[in-house]
C-alpha atoms as a PDB file:
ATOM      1  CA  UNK A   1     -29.753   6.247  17.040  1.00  0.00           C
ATOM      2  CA  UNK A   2     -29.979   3.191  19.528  1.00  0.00           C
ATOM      3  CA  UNK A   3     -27.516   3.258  22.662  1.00  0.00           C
ATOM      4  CA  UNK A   4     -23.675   1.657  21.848  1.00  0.00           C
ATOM      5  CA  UNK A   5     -20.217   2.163  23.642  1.00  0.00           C
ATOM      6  CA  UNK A   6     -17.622   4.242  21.600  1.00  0.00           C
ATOM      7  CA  UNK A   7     -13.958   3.350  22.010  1.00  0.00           C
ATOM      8  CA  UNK A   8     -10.430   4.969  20.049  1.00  0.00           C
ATOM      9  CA  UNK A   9      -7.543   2.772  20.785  1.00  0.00           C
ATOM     10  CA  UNK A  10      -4.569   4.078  19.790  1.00  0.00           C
ATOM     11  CA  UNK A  11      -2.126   1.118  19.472  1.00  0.00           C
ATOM     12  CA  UNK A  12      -2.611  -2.203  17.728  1.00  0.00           C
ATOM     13  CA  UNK A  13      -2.433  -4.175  20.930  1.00  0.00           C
ATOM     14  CA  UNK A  14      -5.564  -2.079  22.535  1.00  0.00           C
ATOM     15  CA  UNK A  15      -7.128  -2.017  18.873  1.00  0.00           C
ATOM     16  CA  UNK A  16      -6.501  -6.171  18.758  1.00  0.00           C
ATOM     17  CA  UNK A  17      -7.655  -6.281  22.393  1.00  0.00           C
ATOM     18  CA  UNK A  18     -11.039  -4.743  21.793  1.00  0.00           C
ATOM     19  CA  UNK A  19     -12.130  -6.590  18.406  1.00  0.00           C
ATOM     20  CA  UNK A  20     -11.549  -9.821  19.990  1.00  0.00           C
ATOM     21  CA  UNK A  21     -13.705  -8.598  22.897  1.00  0.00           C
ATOM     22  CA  UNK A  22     -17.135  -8.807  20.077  1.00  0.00           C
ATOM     23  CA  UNK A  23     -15.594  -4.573  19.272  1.00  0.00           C
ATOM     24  CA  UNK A  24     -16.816  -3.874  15.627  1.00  0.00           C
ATOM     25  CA  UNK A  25     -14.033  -2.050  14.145  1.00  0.00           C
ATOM     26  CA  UNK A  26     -14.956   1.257  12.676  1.00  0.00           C
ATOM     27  CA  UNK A  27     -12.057   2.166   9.584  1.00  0.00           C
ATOM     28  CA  UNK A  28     -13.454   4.686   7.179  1.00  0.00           C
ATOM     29  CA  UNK A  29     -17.331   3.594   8.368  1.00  0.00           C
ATOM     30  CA  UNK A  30     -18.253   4.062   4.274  1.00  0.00           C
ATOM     31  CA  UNK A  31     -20.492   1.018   4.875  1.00  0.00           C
ATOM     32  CA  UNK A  32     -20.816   0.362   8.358  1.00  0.00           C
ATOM     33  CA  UNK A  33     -22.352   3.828   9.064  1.00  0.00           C
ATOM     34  CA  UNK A  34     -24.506   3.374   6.436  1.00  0.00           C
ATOM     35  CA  UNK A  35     -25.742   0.324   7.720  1.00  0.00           C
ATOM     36  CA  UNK A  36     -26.403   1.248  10.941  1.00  0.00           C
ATOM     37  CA  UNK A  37     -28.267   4.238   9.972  1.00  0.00           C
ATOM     38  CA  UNK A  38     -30.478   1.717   8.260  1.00  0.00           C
ATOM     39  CA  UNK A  39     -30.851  -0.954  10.785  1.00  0.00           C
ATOM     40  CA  UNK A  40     -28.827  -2.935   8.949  1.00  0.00           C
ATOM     41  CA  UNK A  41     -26.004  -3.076  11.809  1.00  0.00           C
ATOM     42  CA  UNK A  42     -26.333  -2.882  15.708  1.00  0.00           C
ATOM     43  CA  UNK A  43     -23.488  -3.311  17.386  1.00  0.00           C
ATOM     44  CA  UNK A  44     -23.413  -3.110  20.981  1.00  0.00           C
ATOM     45  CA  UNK A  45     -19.290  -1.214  20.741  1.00  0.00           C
ATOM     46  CA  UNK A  46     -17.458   0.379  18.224  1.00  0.00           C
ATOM     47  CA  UNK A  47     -13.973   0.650  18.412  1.00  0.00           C
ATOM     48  CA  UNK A  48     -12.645   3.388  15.924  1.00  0.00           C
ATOM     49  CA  UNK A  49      -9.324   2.491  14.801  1.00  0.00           C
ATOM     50  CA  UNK A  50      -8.403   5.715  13.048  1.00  0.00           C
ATOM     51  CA  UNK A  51      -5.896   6.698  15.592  1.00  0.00           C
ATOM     52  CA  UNK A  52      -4.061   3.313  15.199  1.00  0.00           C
ATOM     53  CA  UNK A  53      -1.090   5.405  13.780  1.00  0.00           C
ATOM     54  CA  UNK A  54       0.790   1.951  12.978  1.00  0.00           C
ATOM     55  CA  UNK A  55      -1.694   0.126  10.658  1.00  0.00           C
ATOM     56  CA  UNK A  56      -1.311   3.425   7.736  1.00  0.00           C
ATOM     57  CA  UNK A  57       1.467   4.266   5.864  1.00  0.00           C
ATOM     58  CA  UNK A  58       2.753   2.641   2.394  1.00  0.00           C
ATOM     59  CA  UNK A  59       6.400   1.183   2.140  1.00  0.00           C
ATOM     60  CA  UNK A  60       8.410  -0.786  -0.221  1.00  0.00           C
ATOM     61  CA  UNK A  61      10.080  -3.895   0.667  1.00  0.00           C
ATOM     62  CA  UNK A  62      12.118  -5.428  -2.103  1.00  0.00           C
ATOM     63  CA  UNK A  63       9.751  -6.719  -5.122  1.00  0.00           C
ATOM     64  CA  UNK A  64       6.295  -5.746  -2.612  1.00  0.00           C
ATOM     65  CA  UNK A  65       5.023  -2.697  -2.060  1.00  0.00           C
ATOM     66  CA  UNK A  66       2.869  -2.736   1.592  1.00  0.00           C
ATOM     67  CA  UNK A  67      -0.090  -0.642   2.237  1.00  0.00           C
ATOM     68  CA  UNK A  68      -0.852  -0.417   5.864  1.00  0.00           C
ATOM     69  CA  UNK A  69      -5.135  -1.270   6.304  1.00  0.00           C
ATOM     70  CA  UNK A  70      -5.905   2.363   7.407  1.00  0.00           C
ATOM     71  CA  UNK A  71      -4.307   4.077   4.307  1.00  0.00           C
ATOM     72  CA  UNK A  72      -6.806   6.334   2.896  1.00  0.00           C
ATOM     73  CA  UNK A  73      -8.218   5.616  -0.916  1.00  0.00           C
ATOM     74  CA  UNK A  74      -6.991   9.600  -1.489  1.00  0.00           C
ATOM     75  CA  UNK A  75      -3.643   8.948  -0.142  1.00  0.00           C
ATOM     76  CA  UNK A  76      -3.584   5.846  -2.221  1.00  0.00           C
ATOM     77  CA  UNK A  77      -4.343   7.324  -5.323  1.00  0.00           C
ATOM     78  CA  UNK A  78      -1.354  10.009  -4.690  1.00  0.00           C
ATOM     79  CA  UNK A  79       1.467   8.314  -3.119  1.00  0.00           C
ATOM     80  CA  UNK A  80       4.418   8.538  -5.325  1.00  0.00           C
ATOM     81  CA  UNK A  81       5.747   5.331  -4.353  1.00  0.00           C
ATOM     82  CA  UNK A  82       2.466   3.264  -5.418  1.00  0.00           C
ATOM     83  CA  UNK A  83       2.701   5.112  -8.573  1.00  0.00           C
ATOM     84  CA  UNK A  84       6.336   4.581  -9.163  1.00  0.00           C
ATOM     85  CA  UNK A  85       5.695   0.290  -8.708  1.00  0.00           C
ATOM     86  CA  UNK A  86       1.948  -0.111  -9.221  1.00  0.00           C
ATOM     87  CA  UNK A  87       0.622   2.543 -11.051  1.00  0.00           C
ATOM     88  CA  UNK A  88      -2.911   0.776 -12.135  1.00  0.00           C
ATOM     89  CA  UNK A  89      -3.412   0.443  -8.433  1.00  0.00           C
ATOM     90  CA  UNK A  90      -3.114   4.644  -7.888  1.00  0.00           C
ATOM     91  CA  UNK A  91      -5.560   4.429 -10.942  1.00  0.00           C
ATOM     92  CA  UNK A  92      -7.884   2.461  -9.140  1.00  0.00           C
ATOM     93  CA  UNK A  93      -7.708   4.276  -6.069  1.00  0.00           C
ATOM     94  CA  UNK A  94      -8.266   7.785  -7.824  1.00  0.00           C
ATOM     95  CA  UNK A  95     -12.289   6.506  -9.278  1.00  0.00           C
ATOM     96  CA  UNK A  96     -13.110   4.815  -6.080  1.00  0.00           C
ATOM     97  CA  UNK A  97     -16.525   6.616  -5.180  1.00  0.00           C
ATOM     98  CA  UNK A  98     -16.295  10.380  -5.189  1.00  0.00           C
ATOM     99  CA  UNK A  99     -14.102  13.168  -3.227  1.00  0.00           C
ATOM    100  CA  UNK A 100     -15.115  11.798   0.145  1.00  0.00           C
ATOM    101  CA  UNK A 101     -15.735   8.776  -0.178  1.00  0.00           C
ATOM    102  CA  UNK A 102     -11.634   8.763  -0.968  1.00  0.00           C
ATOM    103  CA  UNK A 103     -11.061  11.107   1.806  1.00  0.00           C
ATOM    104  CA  UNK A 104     -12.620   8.763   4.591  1.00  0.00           C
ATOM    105  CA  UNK A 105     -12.356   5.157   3.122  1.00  0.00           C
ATOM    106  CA  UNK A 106      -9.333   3.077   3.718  1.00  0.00           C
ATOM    107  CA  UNK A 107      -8.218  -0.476   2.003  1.00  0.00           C
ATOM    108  CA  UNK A 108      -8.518  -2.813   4.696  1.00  0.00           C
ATOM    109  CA  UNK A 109     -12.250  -1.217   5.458  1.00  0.00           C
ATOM    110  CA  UNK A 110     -12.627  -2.413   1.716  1.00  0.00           C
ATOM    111  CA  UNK A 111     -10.978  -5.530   1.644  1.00  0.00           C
ATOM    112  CA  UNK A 112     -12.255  -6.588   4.656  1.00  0.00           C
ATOM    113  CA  UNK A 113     -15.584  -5.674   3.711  1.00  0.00           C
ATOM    114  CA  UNK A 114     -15.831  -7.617   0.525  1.00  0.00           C
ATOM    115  CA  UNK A 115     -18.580  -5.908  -0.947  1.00  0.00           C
ATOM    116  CA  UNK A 116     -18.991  -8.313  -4.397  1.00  0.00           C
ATOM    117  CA  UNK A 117     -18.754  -4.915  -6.672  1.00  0.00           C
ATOM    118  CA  UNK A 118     -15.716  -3.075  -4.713  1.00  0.00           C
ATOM    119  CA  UNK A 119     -12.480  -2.092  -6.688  1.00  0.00           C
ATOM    120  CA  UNK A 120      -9.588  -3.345  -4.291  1.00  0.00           C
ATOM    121  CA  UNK A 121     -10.711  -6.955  -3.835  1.00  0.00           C
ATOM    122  CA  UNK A 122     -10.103  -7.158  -7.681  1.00  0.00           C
ATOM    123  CA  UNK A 123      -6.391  -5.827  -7.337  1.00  0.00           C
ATOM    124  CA  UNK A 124      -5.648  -7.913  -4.060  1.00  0.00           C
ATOM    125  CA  UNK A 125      -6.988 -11.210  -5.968  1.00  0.00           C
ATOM    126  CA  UNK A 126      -4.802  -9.992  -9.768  1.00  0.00           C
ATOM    127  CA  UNK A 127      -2.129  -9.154  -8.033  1.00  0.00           C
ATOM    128  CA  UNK A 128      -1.733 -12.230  -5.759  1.00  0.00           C
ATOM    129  CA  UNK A 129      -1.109 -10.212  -2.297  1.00  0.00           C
ATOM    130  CA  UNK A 130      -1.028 -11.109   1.168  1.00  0.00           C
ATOM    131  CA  UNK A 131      -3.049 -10.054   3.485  1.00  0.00           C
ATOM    132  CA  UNK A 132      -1.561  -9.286   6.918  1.00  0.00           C
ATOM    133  CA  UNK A 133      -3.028  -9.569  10.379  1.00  0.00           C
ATOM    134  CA  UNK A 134      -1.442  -9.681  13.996  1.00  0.00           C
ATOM    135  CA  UNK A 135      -1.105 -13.305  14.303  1.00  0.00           C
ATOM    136  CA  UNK A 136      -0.557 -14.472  10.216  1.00  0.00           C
ATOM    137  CA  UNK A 137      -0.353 -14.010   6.806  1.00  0.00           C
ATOM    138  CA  UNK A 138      -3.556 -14.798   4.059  1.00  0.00           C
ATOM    139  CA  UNK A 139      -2.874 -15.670   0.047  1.00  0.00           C
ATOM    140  CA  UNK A 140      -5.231 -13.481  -1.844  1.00  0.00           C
ATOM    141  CA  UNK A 141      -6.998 -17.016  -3.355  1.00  0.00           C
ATOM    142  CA  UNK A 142      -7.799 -17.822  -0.176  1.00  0.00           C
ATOM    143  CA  UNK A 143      -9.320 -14.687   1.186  1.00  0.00           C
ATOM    144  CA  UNK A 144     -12.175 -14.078  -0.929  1.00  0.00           C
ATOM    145  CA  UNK A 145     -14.356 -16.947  -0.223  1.00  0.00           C
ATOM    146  CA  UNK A 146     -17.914 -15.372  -1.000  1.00  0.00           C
ATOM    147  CA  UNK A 147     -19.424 -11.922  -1.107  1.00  0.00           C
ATOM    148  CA  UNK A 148     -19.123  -9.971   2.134  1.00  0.00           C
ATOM    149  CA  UNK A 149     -17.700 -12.834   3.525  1.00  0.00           C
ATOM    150  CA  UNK A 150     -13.451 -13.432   4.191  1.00  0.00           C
ATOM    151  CA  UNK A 151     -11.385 -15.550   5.757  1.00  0.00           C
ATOM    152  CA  UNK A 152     -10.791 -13.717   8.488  1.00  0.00           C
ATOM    153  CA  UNK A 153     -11.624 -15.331  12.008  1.00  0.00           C
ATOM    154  CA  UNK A 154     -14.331 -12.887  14.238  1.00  0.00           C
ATOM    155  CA  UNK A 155     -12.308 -10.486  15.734  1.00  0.00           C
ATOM    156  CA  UNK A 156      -9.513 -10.619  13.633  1.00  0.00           C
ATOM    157  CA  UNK A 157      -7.921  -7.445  11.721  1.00  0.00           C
ATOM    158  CA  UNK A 158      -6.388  -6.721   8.698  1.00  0.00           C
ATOM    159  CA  UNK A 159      -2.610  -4.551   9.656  1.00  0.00           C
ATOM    160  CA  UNK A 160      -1.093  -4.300   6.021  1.00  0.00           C
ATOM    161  CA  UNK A 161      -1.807  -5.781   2.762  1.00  0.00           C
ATOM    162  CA  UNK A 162       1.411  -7.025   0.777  1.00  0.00           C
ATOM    163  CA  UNK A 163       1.450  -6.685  -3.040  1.00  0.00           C
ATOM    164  CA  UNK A 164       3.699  -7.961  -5.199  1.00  0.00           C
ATOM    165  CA  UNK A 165       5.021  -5.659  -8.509  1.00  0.00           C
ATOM    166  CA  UNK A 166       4.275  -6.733 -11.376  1.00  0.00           C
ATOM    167  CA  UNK A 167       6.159  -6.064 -15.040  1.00  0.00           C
ATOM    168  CA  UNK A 168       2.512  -4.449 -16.012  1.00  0.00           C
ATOM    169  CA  UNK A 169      -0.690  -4.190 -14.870  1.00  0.00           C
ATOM    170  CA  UNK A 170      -4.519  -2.307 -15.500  1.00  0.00           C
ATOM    171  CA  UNK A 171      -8.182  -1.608 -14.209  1.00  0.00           C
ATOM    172  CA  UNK A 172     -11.166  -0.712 -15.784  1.00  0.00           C
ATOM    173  CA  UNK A 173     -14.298  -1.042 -14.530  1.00  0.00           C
ATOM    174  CA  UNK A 174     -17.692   0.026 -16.152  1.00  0.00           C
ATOM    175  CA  UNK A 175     -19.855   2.276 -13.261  1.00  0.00           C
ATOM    176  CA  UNK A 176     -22.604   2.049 -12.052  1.00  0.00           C
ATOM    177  CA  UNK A 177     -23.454   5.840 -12.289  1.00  0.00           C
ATOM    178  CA  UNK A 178     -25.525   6.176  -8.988  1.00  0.00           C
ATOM    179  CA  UNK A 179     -23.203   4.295  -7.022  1.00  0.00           C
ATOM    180  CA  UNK A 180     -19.724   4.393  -8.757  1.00  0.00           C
ATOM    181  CA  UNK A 181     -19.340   0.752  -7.647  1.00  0.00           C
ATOM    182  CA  UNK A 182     -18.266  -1.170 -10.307  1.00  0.00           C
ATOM    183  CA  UNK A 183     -20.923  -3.093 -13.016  1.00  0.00           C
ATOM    184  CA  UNK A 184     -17.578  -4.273 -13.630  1.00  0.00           C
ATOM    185  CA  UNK A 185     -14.125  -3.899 -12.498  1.00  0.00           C
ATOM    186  CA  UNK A 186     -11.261  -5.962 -14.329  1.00  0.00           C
ATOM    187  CA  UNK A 187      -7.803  -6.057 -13.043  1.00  0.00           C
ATOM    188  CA  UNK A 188      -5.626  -7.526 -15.304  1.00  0.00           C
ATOM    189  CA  UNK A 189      -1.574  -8.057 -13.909  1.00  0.00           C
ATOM    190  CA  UNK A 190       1.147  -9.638 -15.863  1.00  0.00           C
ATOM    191  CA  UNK A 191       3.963 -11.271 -14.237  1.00  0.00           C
ATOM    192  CA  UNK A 192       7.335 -13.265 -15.419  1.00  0.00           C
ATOM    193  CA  UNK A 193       5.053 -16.491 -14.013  1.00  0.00           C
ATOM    194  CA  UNK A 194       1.707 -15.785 -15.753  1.00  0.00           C
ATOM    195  CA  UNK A 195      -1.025 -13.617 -16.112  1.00  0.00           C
ATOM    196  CA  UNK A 196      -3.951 -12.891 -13.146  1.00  0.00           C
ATOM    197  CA  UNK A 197      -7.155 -11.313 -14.246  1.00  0.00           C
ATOM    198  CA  UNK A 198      -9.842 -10.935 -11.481  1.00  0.00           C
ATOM    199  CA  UNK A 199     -13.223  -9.290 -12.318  1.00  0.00           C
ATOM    200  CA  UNK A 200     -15.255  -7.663  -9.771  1.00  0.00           C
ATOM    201  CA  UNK A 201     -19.012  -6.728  -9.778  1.00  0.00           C
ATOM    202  CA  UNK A 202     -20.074 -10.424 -11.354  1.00  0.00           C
ATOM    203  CA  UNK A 203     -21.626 -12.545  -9.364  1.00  0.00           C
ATOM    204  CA  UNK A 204     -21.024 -14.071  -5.827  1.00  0.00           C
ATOM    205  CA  UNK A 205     -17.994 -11.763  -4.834  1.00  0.00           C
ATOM    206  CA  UNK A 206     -14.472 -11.410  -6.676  1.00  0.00           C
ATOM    207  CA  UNK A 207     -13.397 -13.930  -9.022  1.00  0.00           C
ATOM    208  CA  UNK A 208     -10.064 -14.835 -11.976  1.00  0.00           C
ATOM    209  CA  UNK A 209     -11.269 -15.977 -14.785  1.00  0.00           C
ATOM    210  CA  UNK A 210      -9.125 -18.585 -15.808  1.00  0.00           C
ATOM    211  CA  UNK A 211      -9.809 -18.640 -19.325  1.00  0.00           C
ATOM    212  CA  UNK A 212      -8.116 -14.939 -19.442  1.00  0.00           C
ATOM    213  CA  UNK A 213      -5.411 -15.513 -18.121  1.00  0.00           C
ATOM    214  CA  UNK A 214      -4.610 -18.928 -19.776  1.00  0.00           C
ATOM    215  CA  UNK A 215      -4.979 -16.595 -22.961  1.00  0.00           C
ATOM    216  CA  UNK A 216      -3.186 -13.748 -21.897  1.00  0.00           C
ATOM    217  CA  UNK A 217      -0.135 -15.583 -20.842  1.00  0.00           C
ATOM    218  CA  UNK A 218       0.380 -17.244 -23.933  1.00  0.00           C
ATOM    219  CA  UNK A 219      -0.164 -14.022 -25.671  1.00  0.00           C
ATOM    220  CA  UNK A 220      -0.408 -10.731 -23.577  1.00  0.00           C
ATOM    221  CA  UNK A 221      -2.432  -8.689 -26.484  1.00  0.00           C
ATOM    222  CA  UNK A 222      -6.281  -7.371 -26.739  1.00  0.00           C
ATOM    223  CA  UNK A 223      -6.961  -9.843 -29.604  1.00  0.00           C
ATOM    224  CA  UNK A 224      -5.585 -12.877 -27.562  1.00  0.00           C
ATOM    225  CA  UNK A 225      -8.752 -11.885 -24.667  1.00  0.00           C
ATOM    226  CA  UNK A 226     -10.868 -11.085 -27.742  1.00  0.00           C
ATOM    227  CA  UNK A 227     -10.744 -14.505 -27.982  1.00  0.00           C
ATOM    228  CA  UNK A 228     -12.185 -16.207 -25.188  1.00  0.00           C
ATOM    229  CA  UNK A 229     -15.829 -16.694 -24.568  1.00  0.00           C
ATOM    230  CA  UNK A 230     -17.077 -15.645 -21.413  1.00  0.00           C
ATOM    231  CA  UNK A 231     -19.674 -17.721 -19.982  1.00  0.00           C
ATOM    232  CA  UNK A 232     -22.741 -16.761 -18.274  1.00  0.00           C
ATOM    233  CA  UNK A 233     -22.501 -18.953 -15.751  1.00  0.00           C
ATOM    234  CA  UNK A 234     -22.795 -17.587 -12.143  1.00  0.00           C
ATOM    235  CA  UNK A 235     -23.101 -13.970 -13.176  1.00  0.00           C
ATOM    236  CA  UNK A 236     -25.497 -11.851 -11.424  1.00  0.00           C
ATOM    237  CA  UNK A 237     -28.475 -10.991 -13.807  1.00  0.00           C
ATOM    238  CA  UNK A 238     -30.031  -8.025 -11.854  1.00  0.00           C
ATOM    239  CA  UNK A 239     -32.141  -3.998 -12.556  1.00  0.00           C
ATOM    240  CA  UNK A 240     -28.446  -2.439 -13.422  1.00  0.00           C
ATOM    241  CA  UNK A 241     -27.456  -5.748 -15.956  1.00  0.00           C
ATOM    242  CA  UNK A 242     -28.425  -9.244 -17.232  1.00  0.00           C
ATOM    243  CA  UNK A 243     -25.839 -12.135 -16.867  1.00  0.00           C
ATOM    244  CA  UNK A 244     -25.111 -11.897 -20.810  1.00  0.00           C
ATOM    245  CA  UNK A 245     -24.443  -7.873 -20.515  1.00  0.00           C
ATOM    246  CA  UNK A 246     -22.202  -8.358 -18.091  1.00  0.00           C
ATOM    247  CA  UNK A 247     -20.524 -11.637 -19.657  1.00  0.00           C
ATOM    248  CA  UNK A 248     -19.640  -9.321 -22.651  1.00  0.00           C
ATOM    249  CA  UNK A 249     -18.618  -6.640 -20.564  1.00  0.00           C
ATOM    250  CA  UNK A 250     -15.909  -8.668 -18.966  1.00  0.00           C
ATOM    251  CA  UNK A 251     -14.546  -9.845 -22.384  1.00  0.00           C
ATOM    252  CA  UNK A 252     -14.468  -6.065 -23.776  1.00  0.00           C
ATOM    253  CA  UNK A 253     -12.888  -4.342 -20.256  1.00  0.00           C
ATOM    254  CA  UNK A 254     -10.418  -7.046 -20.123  1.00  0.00           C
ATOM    255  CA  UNK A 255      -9.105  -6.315 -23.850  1.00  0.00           C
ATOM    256  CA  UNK A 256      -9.427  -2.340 -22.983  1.00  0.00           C
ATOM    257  CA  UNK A 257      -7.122  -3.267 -19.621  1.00  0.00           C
ATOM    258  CA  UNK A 258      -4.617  -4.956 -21.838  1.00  0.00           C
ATOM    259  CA  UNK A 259      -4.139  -2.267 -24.261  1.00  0.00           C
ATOM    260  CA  UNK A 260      -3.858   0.295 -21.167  1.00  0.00           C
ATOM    261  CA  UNK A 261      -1.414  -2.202 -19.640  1.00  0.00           C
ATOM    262  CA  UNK A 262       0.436  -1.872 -22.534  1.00  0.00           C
ATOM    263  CA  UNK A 263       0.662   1.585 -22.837  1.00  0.00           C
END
């Protein structure tokens, strides 16, 4: 292993401090670790933010329910009050990668990530949350801009993500059995305004598909999505799936996510 500097803040300030001195955070280190062990990665500091005590926890605040960035996937998956107001996004948590993977990876290490086959970015983008960091507040439509790629500035770290509750909601995705990423991941939320479906493990990084929802909120039923064509276009067309695989995968998952949205 090549030579770094190893630091554990233990308050946001010294956490803050630190990434925007060139620090690469370390959350869960699911891919960073990884990376490094491969070359991939070389930073010159870490800055492990697991003892950052204030960025994990989960809370509800009126109509939202907030999930601090260092919240485990397993803690997630189990927290009565995410199953009590979002119970798709438990779901999803609970078929993230396997035992450990759940154990050591957190949501803002995912979201922040943006891996273009990753479960959360799907239910951050359906669900239309904000994402929080010290200084201001990111719309999920503007976060996502391209696959491992966000809108946050260098240095800059995700504190909480915000999501709204919705009157229903699902995810399915279709695994890639070696990986358990997603071949792909549709989360599919209903809301008094409209419907949001975003499908993960498609092309360039999350995505809605606007066709969906302009379906499903006329008509919130698996034959209304059974309906829409799914186009080709911009789909990844790779060893695990072509383009038109994975086309009709996303019109199939998204009527199986309605009818398990609908109980």
């Amino acid at each position: 292993m090549y030579a770094f500097t190893f630091e554990r803040p233990t308050s946001l300030a010294d956490a803050s401090r630190l990434a925007a001195g060139g620090g690469k955070l370390l959350a869960g280190g699911q891919t960073l670790l990884a990376s490094m062990k491969l070359r991939l990665a070389n930073p010159e500091q870490l800055v492990d933010i697991t003892a950052v005590r204030e960025l994990a926890g989960i809370r509800r605040e009126g109509q939202s329910l907030v999930i601090g960035a260092m919240t485990r996937h397993a803690d997630v998956a189990v927290s009565g009050d995410v199953r009590a107001a979002i119970p798709a996004l438990a779901d999803l948590a609970a078929n993230i990668g396997d035992r450990q993977v759940r154990a050591l990876g957190t949501i803002g290490g995912s979201v922040a990530n943006n891996d273009p086959s990753a479960c959360y970015p799907s239910a951050v983008l359906a669900l239309n949350a904000t994402v929080n960091t010290p200084t201001r507040k990111i719309a999920a439509d503007d976060f996502f801009p391209a696959m491992f790629t966000t809108a946050l500035e260098e240095g800059e770290l995700i504190t909480s993500i915000a999501f709204p509750i919705p009157r229903r909601a699902a995810y399915i995705k279709f695994k890639q059995q070696a990986s358990r990423f997603a071949l792909i991941g549709i989360f599919v939320a209903q809301f008094d305004s409209g419907v949001r479906v975003a499908v993960t493990g498609g092309g360039n990084g999350v995505f809605r598909h606007k066709g969906l929802e302009e379906a499903l909120t006329r008509s919130f039923t698996p034959e209304s999505a059974a309906g829409v064509q799914v186009s080709t276009d911009n789909l990844s067309s790779d060893l695990h799936a072509s383009a038109e695989y994975r086309a009709n995968l996303i019109g199939v998952l998204t009527q199986r996510a309605v009818a398990k949205a609908l109980g």
